[in-house]
Protein backbone atom coordinates (compact mmCIF):
# COMPACT_ATOMS: atom_id res chain seq x y z
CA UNK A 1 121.81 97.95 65.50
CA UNK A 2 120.29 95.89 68.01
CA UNK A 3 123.87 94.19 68.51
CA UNK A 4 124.99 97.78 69.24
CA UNK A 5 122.77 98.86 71.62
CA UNK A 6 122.71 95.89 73.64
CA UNK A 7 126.59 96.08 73.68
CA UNK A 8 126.43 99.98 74.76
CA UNK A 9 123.95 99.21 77.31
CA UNK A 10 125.70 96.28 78.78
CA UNK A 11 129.32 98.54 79.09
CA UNK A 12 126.73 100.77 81.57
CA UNK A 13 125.48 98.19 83.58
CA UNK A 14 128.87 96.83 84.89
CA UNK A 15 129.66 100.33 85.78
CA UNK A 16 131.36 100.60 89.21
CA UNK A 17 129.54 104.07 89.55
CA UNK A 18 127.29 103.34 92.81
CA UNK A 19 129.25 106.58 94.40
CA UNK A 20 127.28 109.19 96.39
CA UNK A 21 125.95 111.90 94.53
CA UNK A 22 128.11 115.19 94.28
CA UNK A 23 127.53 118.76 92.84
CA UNK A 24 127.89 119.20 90.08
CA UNK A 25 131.15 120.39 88.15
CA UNK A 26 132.06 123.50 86.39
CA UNK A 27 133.93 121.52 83.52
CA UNK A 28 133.39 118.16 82.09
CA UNK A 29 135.61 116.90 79.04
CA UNK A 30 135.10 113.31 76.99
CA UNK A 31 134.32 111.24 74.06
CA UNK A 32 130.95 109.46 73.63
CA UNK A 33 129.78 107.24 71.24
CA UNK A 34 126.47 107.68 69.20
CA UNK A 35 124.05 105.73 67.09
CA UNK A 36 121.16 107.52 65.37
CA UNK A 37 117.92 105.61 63.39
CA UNK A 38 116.27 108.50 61.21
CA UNK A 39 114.49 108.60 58.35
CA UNK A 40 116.35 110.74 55.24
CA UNK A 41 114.30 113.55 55.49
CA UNK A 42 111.19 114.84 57.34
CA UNK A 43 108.54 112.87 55.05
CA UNK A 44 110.52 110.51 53.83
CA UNK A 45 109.75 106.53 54.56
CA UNK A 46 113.31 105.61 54.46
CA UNK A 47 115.70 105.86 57.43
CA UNK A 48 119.40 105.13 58.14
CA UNK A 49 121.04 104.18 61.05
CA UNK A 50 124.62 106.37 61.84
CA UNK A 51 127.40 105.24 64.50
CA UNK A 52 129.68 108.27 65.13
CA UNK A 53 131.99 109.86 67.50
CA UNK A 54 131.02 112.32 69.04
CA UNK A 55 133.14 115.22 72.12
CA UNK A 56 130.97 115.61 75.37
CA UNK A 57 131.60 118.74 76.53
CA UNK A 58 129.55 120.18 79.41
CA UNK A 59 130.08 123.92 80.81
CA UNK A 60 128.27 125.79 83.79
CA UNK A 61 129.69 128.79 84.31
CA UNK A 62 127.87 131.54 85.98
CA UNK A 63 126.07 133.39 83.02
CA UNK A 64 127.59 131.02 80.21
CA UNK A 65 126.24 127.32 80.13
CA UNK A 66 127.30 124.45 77.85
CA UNK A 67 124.89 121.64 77.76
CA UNK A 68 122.75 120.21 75.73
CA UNK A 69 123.51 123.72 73.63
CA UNK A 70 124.59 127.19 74.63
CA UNK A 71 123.34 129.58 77.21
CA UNK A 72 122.94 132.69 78.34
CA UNK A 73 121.62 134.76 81.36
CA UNK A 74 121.54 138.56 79.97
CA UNK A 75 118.99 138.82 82.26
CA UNK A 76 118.54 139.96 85.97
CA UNK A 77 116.24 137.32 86.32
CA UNK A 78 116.70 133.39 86.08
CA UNK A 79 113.69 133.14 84.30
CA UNK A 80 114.58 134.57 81.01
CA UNK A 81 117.47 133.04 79.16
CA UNK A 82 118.90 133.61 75.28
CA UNK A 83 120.15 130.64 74.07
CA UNK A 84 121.91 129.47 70.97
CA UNK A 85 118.93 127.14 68.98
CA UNK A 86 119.94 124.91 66.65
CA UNK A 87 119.37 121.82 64.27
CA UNK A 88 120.36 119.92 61.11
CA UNK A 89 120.48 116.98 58.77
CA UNK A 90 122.79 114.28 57.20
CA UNK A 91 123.14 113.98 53.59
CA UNK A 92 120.75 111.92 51.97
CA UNK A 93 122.09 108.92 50.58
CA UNK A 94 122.29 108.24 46.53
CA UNK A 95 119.92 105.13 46.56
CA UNK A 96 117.02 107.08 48.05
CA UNK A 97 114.02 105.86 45.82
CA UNK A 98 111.73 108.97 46.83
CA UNK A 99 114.48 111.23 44.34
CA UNK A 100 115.51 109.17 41.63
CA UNK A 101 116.84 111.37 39.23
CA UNK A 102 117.34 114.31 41.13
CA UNK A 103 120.05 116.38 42.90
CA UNK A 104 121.40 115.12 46.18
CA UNK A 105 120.08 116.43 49.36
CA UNK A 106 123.39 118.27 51.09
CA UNK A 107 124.11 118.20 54.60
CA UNK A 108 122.29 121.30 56.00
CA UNK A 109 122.67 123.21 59.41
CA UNK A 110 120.28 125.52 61.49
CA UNK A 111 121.22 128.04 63.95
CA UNK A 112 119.56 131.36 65.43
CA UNK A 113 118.78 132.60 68.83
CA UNK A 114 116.43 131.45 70.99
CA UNK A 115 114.47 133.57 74.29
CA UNK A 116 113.57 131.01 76.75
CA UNK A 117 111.04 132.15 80.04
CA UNK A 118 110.48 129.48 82.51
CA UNK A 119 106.75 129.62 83.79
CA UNK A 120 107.23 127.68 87.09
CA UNK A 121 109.77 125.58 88.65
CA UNK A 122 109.41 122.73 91.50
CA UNK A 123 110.72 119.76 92.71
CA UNK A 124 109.12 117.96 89.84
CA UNK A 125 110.84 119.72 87.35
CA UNK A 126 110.35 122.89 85.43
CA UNK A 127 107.96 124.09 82.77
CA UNK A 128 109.39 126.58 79.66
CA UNK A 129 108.41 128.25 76.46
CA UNK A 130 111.08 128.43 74.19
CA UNK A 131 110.83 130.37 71.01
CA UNK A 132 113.56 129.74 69.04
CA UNK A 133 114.15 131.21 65.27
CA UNK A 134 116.69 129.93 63.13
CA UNK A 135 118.58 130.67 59.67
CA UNK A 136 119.28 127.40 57.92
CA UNK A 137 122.07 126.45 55.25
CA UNK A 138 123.46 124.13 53.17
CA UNK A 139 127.07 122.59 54.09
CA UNK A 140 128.46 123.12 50.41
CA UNK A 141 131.06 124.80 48.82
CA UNK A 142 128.54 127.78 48.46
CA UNK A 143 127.02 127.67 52.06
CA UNK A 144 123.66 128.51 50.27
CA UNK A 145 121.12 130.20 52.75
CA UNK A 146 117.78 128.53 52.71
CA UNK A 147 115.02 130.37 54.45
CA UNK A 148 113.98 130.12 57.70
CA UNK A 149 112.60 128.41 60.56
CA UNK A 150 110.82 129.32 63.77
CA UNK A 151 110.21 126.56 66.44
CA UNK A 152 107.93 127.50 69.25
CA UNK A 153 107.49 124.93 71.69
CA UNK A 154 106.15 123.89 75.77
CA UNK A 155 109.15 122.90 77.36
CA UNK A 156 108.90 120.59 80.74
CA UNK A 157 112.38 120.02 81.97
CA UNK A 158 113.99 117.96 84.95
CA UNK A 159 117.52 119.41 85.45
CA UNK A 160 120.26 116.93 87.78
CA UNK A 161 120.97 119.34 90.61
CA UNK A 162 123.53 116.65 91.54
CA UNK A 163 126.28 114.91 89.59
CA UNK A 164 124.78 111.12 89.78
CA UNK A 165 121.14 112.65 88.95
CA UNK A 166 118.97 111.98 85.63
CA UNK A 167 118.77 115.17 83.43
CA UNK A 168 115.18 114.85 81.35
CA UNK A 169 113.77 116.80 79.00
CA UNK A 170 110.09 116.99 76.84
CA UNK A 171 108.91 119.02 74.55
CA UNK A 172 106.23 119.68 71.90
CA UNK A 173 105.49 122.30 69.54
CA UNK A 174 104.60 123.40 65.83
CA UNK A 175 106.98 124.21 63.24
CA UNK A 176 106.89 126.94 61.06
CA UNK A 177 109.16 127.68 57.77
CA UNK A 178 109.57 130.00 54.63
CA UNK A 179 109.03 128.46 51.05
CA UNK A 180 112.56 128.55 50.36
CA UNK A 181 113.29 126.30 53.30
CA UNK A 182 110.47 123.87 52.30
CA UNK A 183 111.51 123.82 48.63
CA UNK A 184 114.64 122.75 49.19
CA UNK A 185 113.53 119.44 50.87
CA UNK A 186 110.06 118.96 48.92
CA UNK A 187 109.74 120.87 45.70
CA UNK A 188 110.18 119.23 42.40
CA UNK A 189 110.85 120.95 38.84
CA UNK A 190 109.16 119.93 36.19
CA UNK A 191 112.27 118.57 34.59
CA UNK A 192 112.58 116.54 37.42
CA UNK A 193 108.49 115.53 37.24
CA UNK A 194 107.50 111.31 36.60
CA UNK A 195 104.56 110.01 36.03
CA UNK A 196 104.51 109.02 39.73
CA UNK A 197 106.15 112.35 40.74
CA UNK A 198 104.62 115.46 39.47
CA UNK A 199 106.15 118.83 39.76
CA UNK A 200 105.81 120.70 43.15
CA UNK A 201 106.44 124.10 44.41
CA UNK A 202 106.24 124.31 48.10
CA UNK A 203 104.69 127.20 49.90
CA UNK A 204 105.74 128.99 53.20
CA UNK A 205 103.84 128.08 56.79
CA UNK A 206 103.10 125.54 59.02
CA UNK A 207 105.52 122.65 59.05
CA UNK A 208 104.08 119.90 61.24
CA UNK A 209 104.42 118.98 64.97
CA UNK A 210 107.30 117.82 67.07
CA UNK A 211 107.29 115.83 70.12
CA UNK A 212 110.62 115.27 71.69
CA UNK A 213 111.38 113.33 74.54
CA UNK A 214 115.47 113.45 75.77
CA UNK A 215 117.08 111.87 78.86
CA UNK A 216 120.97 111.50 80.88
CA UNK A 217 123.19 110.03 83.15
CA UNK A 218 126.58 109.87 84.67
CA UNK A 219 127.27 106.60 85.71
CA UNK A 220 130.25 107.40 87.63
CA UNK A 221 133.05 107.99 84.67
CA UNK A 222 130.21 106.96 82.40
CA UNK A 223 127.83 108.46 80.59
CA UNK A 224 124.23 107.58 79.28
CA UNK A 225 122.03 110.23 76.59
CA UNK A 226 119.35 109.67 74.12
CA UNK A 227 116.48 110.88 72.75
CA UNK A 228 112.88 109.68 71.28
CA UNK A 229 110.72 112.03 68.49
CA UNK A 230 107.95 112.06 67.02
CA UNK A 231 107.75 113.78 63.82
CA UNK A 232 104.60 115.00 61.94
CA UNK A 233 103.87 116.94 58.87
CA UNK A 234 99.95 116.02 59.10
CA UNK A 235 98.10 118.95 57.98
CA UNK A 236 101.38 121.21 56.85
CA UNK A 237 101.86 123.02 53.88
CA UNK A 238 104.18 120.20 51.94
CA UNK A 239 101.92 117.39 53.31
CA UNK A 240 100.68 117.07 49.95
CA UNK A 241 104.42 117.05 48.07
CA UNK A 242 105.24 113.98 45.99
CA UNK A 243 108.68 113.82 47.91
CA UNK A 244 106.30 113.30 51.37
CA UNK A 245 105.86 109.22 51.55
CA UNK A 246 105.16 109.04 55.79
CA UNK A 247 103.76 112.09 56.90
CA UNK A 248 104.87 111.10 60.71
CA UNK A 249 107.62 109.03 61.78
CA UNK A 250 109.62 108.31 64.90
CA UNK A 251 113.34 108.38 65.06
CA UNK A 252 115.59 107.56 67.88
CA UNK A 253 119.57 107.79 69.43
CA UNK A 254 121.26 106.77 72.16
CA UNK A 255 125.08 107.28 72.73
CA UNK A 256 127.28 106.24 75.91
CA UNK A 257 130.58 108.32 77.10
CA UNK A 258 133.86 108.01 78.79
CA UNK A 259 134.18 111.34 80.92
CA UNK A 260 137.60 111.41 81.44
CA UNK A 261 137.45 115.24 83.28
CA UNK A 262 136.12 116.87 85.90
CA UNK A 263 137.00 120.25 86.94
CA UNK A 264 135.06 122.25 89.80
């Protein structure tokens, strides 16, 4: 991984992008390329690293935007948005040791509204609360709904005015989720139960904290994005599963694009 990274961030630094900075366009199409460390599942003490492909697509219409997800002003104020919220995982690989013996864990995918209202704005950037609520499923055959999640969180963000600017982003904030949602990542059957692993039924609540800290650039027809988190399920209902090994963890990606349109 280290290989990778040094390789992505070495194709940025001999960037000819030293241009002046310009607004910024309506439209911008590409490819990027992404690498991802994080562990299997929240709680887990394993992690894999991912390289993928990935579009870049970026939007900013008047009322529609396309960024780092969807929004939209339905609002007659700037200051209240509704955006599109959402999350997921990866499938978790067979060799797991945490759930020997039991079903695999699906690819799964989160999505719900979200009401943003930006407290204050100045030139050092902009503080939100953004109180997203989500329905979350499992990428199967079935599409199986699995409960809930609601992700308030404090939202400081620095938004590039200009083309050449950095975009960052921070935030923190508790999760909460419904038993069904926790079960499917932490409950165990008793048929499933070891001696090290004893059956578990997960309840509905608090989920943990997450920190989040998210950052990008255009380097002229490059582009830079990545993230940092901090996970934490200190203190949460499922803390005390068997299927919980770390109870926080960081995880990390970075990815580097080609832009190869700009339309204003």
């Amino acid at each position: 991984m280290k290989n990778l990274l040094t390789s992505l961030i070495f194709l940025l630094s001999i960037s000819v992008a030293s241009a002046e900075d310009h607004a910024l366009p309506r439209l911008e199409l590409g490819v990027s390329l992404g690498v991802l460390d994080i562990p299997n599942y929240r709680g887990s003490a394993n992690s894999t690293t991912y390289v993928f492909p990935l579009p870049y697509i970026k939007y900013r219409g008047e009322r529609l935007k396309v960024d780092e997800g969807i929004q939209t002003t339905m609002f007659d104020t700037p200051n209240l948005v509704l955006s599109l919220s959402g999350n997921g995982t990866l499938p978790v690989e067979e060799d797991n040791p945490e759930r020997v013996g039991m079903p695999l864990l699906n690819a799964t995918i989160e999505l719900g509204p979200s009401v943003d209202y930006r407290l204050s704005h100045s030139p050092q950037g902009e503080w939100w609360i953004e109180l997203p609520l989500r329905l979350a499923f499992v990428l199967n055959s079935e599409f199986e709904h699995i409960g809930q999640v609601f992700q308030p969180r404090l939202v400081w963000r620095y938004p590039s005015r200009k083309l050449y600017e950095w975009k960052l982003r921070a935030a923190i904030g508790p999760i909460f989720a419904t038993g069904e949602f926790h079960d499917y990542y932490y409950a165990v059957n008793p048929d499933q139960a070891l001696a090290t692993r004893p059956a578990y039924n997960a309840d509905s609540g608090f989920s943990g904290v997450r920190g989040t800290f998210s950052y990008s650039k255009r380097y002229g027809q490059l582009w830079l994005g990545g993230f940092l988190r901090y996970d934490s399920l200190n203190n949460s209902v499922v803390e005390d599963s068997p299927l919980v090994s770390d109870s926080s963890a960081w995880m990390a990606g970075i990815a580097v694009g080609w832009v190869f349109s700009d339309r204003y």
